[in-house]
Protein backbone atom coordinates (compact mmCIF):
# COMPACT_ATOMS: atom_id res chain seq x y z
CA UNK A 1 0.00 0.00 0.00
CA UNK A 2 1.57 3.51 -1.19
CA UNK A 3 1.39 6.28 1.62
CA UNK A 4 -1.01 8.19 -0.35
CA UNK A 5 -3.54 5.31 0.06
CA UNK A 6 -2.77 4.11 4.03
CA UNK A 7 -4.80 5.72 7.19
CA UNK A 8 -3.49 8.45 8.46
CA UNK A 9 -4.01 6.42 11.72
CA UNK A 10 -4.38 2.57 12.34
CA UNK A 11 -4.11 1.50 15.86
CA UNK A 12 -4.75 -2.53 15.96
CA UNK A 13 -5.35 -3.96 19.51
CA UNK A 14 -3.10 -1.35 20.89
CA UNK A 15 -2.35 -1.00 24.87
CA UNK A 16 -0.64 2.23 26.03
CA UNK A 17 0.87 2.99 28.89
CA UNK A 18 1.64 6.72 29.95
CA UNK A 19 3.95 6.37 33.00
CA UNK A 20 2.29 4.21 35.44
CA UNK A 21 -1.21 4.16 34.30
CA UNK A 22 -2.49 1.92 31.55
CA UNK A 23 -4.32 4.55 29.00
CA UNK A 24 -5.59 2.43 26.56
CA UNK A 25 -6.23 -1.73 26.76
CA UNK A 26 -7.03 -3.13 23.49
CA UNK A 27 -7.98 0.02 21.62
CA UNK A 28 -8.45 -0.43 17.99
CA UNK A 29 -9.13 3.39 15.67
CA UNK A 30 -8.65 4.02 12.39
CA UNK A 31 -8.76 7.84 10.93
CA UNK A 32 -8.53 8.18 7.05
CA UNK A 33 -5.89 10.52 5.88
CA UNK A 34 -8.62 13.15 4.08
CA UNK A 35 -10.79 13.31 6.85
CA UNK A 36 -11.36 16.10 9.57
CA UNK A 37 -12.14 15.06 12.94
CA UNK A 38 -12.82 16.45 15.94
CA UNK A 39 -12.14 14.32 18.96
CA UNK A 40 -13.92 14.97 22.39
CA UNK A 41 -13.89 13.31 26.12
CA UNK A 42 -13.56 14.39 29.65
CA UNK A 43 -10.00 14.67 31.36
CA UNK A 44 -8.23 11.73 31.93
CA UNK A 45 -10.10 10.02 28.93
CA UNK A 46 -6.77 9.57 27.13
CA UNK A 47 -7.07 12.50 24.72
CA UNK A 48 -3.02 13.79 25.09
CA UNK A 49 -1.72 9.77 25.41
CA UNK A 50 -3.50 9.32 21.72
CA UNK A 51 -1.89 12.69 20.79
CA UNK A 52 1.05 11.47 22.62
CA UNK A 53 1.15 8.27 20.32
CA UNK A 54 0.46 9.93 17.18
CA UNK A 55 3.18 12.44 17.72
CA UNK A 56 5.96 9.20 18.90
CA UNK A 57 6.83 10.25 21.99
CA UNK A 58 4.53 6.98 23.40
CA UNK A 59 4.33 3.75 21.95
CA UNK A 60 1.93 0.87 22.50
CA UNK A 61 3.22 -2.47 24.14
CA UNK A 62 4.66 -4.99 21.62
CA UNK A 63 2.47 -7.34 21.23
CA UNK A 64 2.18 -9.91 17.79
CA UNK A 65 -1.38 -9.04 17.34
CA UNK A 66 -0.90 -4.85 17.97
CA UNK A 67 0.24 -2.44 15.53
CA UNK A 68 0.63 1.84 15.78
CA UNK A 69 0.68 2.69 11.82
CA UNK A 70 0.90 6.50 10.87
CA UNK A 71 0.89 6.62 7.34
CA UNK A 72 0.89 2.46 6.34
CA UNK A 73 4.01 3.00 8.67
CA UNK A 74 5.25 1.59 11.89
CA UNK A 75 8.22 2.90 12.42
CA UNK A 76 8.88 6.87 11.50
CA UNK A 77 12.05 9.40 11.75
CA UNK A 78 10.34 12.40 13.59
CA UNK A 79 11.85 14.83 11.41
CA UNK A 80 10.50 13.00 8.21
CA UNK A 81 7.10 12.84 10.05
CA UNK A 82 6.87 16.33 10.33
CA UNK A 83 6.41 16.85 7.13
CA UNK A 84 3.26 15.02 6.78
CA UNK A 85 1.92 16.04 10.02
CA UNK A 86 2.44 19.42 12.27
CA UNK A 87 0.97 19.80 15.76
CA UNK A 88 0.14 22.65 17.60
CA UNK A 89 -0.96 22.76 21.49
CA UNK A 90 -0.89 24.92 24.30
CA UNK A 91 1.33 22.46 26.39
CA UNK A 92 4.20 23.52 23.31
CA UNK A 93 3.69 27.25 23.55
CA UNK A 94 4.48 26.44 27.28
CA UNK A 95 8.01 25.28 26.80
CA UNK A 96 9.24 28.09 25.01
CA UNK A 97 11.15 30.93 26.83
CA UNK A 98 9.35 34.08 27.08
CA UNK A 99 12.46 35.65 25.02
CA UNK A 100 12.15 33.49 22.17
CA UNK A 101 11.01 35.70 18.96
CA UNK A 102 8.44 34.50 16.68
CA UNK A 103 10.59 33.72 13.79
CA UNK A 104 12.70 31.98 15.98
CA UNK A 105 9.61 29.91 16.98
CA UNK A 106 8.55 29.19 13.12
CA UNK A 107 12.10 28.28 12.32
CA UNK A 108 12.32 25.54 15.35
CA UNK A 109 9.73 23.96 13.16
CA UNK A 110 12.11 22.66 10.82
CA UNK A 111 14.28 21.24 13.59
CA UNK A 112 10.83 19.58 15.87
CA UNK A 113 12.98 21.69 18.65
CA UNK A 114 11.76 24.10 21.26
CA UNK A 115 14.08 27.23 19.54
CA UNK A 116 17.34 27.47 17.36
CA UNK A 117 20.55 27.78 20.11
CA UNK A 118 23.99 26.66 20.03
CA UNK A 119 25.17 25.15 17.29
CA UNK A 120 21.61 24.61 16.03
CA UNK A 121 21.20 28.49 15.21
CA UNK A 122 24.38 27.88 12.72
CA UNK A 123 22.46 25.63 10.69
CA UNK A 124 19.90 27.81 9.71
CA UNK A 125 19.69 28.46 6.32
CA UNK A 126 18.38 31.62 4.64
CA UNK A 127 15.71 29.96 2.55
CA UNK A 128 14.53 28.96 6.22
CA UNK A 129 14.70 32.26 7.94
CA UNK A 130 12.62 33.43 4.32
CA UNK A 131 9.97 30.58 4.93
CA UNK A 132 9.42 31.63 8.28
CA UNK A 133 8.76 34.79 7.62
CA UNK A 134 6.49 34.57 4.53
CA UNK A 135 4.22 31.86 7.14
CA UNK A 136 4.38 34.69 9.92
CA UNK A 137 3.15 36.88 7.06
CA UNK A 138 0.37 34.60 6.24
CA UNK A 139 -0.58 34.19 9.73
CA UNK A 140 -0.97 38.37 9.68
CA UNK A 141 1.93 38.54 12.22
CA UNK A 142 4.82 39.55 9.54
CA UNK A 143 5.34 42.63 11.43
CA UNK A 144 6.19 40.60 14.93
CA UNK A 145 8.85 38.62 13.29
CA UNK A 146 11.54 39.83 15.74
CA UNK A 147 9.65 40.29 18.64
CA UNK A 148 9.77 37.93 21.55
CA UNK A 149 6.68 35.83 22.77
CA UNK A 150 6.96 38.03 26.36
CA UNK A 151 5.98 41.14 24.12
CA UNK A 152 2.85 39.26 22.29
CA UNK A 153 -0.49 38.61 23.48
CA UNK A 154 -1.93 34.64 24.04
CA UNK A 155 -3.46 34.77 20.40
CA UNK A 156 -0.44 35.79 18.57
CA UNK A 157 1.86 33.39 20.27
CA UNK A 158 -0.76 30.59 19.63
CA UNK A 159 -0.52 31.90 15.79
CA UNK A 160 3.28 31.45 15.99
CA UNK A 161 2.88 27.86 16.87
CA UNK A 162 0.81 27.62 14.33
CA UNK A 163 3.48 28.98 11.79
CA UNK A 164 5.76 26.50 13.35
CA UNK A 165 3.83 23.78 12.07
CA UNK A 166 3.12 25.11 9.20
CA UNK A 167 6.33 25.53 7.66
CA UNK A 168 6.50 22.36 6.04
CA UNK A 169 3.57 22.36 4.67
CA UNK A 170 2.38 19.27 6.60
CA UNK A 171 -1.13 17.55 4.72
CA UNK A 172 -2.25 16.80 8.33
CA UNK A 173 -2.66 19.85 11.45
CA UNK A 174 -3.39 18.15 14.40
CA UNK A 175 -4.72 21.37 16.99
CA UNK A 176 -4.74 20.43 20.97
CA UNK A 177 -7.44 22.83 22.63
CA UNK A 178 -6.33 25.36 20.14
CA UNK A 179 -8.26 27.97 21.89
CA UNK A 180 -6.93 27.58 25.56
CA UNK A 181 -6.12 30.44 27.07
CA UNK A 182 -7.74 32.81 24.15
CA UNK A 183 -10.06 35.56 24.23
CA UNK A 184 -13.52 35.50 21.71
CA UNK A 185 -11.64 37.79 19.05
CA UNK A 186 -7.99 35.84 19.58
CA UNK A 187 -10.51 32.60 19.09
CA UNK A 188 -12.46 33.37 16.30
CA UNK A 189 -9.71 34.98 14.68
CA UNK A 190 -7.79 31.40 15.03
CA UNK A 191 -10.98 29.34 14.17
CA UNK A 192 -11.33 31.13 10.92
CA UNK A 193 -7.70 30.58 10.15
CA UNK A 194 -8.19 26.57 11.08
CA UNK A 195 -11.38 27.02 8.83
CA UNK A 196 -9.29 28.25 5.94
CA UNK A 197 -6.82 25.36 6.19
CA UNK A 198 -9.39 22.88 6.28
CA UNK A 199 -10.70 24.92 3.10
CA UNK A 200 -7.35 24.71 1.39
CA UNK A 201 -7.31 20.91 1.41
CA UNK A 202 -5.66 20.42 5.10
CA UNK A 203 -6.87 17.04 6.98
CA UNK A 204 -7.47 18.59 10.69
CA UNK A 205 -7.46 16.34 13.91
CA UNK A 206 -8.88 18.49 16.80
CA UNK A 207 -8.84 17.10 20.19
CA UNK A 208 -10.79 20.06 22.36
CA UNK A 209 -13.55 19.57 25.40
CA UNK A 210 -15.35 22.92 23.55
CA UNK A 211 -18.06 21.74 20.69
CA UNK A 212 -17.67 25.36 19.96
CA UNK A 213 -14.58 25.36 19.08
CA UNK A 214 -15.51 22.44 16.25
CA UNK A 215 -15.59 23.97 12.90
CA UNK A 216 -18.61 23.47 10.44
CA UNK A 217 -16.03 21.75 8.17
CA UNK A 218 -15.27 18.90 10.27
CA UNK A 219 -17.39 15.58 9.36
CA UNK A 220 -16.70 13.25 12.13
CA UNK A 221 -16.55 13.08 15.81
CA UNK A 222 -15.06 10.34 18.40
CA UNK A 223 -15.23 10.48 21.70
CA UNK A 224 -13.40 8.84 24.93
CA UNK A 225 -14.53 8.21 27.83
CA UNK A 226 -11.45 6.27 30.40
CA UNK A 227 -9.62 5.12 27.66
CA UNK A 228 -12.31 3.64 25.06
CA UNK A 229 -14.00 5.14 22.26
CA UNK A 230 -17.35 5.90 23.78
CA UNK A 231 -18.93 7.07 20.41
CA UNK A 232 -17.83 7.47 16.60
CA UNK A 233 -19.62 8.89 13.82
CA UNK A 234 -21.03 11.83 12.20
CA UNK A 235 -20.69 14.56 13.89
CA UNK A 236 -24.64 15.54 14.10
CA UNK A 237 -25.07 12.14 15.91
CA UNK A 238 -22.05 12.07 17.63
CA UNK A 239 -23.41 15.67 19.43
CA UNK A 240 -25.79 14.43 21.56
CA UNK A 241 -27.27 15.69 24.58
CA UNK A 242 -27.99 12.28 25.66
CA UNK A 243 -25.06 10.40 24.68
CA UNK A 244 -22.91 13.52 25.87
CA UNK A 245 -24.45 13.14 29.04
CA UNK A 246 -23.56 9.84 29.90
CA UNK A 247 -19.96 10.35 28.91
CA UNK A 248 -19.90 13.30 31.21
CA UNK A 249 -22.33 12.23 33.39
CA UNK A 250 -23.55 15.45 33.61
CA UNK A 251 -26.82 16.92 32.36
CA UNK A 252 -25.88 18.29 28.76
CA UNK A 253 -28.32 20.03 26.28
CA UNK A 254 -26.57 20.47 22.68
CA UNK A 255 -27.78 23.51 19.93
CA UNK A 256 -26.96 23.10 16.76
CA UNK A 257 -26.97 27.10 14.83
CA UNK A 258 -25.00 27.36 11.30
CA UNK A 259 -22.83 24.40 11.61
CA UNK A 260 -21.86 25.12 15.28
CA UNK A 261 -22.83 22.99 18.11
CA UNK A 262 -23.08 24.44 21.44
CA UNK A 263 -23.07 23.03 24.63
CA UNK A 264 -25.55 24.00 27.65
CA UNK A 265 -26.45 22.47 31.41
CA UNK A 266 -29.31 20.18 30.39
């Protein structure tokens, strides 16, 4: 099977471990590479382990019957993989220094490092430094180029990450709680820009707890609930009052108004 044809995702019978605590026992998914999917659950349900695994810094116990594939693939270099995929999250934008500029953050991107130092900053090529800045230019932060994240609001430095994953162009975003820690117009502003990449031809993963925060253009929706898939399908199915409220175990009403779903005490 070509890479053009696999999943972008195939977990087979998969157990994951994150430190101490088994995440996942058996778990079988599958997520086509030209789909966009949003993916929902309450903490602990083993949203940032399956992010975790995606990204290879976890990997399911070996097992003859268990297989991780990203892209037909079992085993990946990082830095090839980051070409085909880019991942943004707030836990990232976290590990940067506050002194970090935002080109050096887009450039990092080429690297999968947290900033260009040492002996890394040598090996930064011009063409780079020029990609950077035409993404930071894209992302309406051209002007910010040399200004460090300490000087920026939330929104902008979330758009920097953004550029950092950007920068190769990946086929695949994958966006942790992309609005965490953002405003309404630092949200919208960012859900209209994940709009337009969806629009361009980008496959989007979302993993988020918001149904708000779920653009119109995403089709499907899975949910966990304590490390099993506790739904999986169309989205308006998927967003359920009823079935919501059992994963939460919560009372939840659900509104559905141009595309968005909203969430409500039930």
């Amino acid at each position: 099977m070509s890479m053009n044809d696999a999943a972008l995702l195939d977990i087979r019978n998969a157990t994951i471990w994150r430190g101490t605590t088994r995440v996942f026992d058996r778990l079988d998914l599958v997520i086509g590479q030209h789909e966009r999917v949003a993916i929902l659950g309450p903490n602990g349900a083993g949203k940032t382990t399956l992010l975790k695994t995606i990204n290879r810094e976890l990997y399911p116990v070996a097992a003859p019957d268990s297989h991780v594939k990203i892209l037909g693939q079992q085993h990946w270099n990082v830095w090839e993989l980051r070409r085909h995929i880019g991942i943004v999250s707030h836990d990232l934008q976290q590990r940067y220094t506050p002194t970090t500029t935002a080109v050096e953050v887009v450039v990092s991107g080429f690297y999968s490092s947290i900033g260009v130092h040492g002996s890394l900053a040598r090996q930064v090529t011009a063409a780079q430094l020029d990609t950077a800045r035409t993404t930071l230019d894209r992302l309406g932060i051209g002007d910010l180029a040399d200004t460090p994240l300490q000087s920026m609001s939330t929104g902008q430095q979330r758009r920097c990450l953004l550029g950092r994953a950007l920068v190769h162009d990946p086929e695949t975003l994958i966006l942790d709680e992309p609005t965490a820690g953002l405003d309404f117009a630092a949200s919208f502003d960012y859900l209209e820009r994940i709009r337009g990449l969806a629009s361009s031809g980008h496959n989007i993963v979302l993993v988020t707890h918001h149904l708000n925060e779920i653009p119109p253009e995403v089709e499907r929706v899975i949910v966990l609930k304590q490390g099993a898939i506790a739904a999986d399908g169309p989205k308006a199915e998927v967003l359920d009052g009823e079935l919501l409220s059992s994963v939460y175990e919560t009372a939840i009403r659900v509104a559905e108004f141009d595309g968005y779903y909203l969430a409500y005490p039930g």
